[in-house]
Protein backbone atom coordinates (compact mmCIF):
# COMPACT_ATOMS: atom_id res chain seq x y z
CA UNK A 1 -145.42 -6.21 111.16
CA UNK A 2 -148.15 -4.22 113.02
CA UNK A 3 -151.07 -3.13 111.09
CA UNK A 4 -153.96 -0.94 111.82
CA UNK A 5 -157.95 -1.54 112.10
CA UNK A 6 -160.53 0.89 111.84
CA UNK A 7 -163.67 0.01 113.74
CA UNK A 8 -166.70 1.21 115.20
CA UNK A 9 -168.41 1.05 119.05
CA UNK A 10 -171.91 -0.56 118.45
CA UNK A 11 -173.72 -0.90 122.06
CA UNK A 12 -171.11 -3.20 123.27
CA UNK A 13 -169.82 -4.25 119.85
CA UNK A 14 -166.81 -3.69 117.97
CA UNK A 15 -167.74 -3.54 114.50
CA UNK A 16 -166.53 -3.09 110.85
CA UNK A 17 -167.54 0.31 109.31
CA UNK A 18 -167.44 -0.64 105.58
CA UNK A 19 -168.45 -4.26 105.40
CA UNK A 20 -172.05 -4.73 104.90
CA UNK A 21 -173.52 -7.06 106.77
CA UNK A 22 -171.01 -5.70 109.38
CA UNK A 23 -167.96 -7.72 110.70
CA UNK A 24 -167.92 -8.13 114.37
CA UNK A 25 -164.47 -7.83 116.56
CA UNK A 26 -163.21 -9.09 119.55
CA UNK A 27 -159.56 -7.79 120.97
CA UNK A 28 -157.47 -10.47 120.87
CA UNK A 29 -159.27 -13.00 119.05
CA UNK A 30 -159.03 -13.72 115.47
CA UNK A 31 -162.00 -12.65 113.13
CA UNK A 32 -162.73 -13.66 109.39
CA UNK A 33 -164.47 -12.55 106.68
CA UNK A 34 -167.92 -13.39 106.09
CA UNK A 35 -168.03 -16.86 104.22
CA UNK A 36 -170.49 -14.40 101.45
CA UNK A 37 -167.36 -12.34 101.33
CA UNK A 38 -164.84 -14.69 100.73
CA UNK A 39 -166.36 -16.67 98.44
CA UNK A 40 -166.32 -13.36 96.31
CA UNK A 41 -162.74 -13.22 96.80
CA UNK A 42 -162.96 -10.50 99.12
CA UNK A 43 -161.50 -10.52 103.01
CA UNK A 44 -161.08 -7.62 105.97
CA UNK A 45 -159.83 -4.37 105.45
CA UNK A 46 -156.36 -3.30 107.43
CA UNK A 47 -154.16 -0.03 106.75
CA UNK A 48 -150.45 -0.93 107.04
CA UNK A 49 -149.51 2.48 108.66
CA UNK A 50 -151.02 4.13 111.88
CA UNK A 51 -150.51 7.74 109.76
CA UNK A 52 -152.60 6.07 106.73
CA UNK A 53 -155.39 4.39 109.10
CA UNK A 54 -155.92 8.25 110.92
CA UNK A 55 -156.43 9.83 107.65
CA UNK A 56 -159.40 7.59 107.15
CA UNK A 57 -160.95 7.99 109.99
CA UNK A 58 -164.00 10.13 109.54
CA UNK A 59 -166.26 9.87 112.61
CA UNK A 60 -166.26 10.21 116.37
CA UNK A 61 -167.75 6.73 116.85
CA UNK A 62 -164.74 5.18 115.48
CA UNK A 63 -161.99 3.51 117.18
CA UNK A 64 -158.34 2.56 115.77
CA UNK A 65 -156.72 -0.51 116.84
CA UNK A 66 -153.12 -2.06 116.08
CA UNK A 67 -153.63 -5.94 114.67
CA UNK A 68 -152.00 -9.03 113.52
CA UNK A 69 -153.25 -10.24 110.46
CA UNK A 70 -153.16 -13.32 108.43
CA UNK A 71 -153.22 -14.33 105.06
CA UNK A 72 -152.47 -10.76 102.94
CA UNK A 73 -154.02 -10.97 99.74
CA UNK A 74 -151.14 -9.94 97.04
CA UNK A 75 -153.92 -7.93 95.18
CA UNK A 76 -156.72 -5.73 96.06
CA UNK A 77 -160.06 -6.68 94.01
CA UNK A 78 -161.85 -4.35 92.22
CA UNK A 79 -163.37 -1.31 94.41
CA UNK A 80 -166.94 -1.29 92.78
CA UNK A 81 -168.85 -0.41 96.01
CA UNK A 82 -169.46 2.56 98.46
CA UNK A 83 -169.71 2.24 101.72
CA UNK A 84 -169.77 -1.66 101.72
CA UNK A 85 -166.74 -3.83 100.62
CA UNK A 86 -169.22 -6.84 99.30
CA UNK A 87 -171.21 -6.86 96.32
CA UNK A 88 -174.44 -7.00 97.97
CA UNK A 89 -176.01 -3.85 97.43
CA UNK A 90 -176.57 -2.74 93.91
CA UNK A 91 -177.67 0.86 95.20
CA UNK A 92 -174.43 1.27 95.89
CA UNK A 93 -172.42 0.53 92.89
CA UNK A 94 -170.00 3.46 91.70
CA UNK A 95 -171.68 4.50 87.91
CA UNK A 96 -168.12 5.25 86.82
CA UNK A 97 -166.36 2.12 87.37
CA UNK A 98 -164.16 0.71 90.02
CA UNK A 99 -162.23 3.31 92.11
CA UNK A 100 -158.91 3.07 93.84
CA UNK A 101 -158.72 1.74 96.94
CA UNK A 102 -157.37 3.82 99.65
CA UNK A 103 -153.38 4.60 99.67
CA UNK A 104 -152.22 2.02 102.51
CA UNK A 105 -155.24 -0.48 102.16
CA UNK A 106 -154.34 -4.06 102.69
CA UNK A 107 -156.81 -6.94 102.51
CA UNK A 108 -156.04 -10.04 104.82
CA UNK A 109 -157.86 -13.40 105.18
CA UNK A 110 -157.87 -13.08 109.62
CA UNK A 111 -157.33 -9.93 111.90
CA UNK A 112 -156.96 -9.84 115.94
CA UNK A 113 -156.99 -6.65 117.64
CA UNK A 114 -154.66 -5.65 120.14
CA UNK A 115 -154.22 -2.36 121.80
CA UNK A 116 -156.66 0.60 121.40
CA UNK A 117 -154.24 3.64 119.59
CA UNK A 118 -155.80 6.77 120.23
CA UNK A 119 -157.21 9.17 117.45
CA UNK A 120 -157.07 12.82 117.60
């Protein structure tokens, strides 16, 4: 199954946009998560449909790539964060609770990026 990656162009760098410290991607080599991230039982974010990947795309800096992926987690953890996927900034922390993840989110232990799909 093909699954879709949201990143953003850094200077020459393909980047994570929610992970904080960022994830850095190279097409068509496998990444990981963070060893920080997966010892909290958290891995990289994917969206399993190209319709549910555009919908969260936000900015013109960010690209959308098809990927394999390895290792789906059969649960999404607990959403406790904004903008950052990893426990690591308290300033963050939604005051409400956790918060659903968003519809098509799948969390996977590897991801290599393919082929660039355009975003309109």
């Amino acid at each position: 199954m093909i699954y879709y990656k949201i990143v953003r162009e850094w200077g020459k760098e393909l980047e994570s946009i929610v992970a904080s410290p960022p994830t850095n991607y190279k097409i068509g080599e496998w990444t990981v998560a963070p060893e920080e991230a997966d010892e909290l039982g958290y891995g990289l974010l994917v969206y399993d449909s190209e319709e549910r990947a555009k919908e969260a795309t936000f900015f013109n800096f960010e690209k959308l790539f098809t990927c394999e992926v390895r290792g789906i987690y059969p649960n999404l953890p607990p959403l406790h964060y904004w903008g950052d996927t990893y426990p690591w900034r308290p300033d963050r922390r939604f005051r409400d609770g956790p918060h659903p993840w968003p519809q098509g989110t799948v969390m996977v232990t590897a991801v290599k990026l393919l082929e660039e799909v355009e975003i309109l």
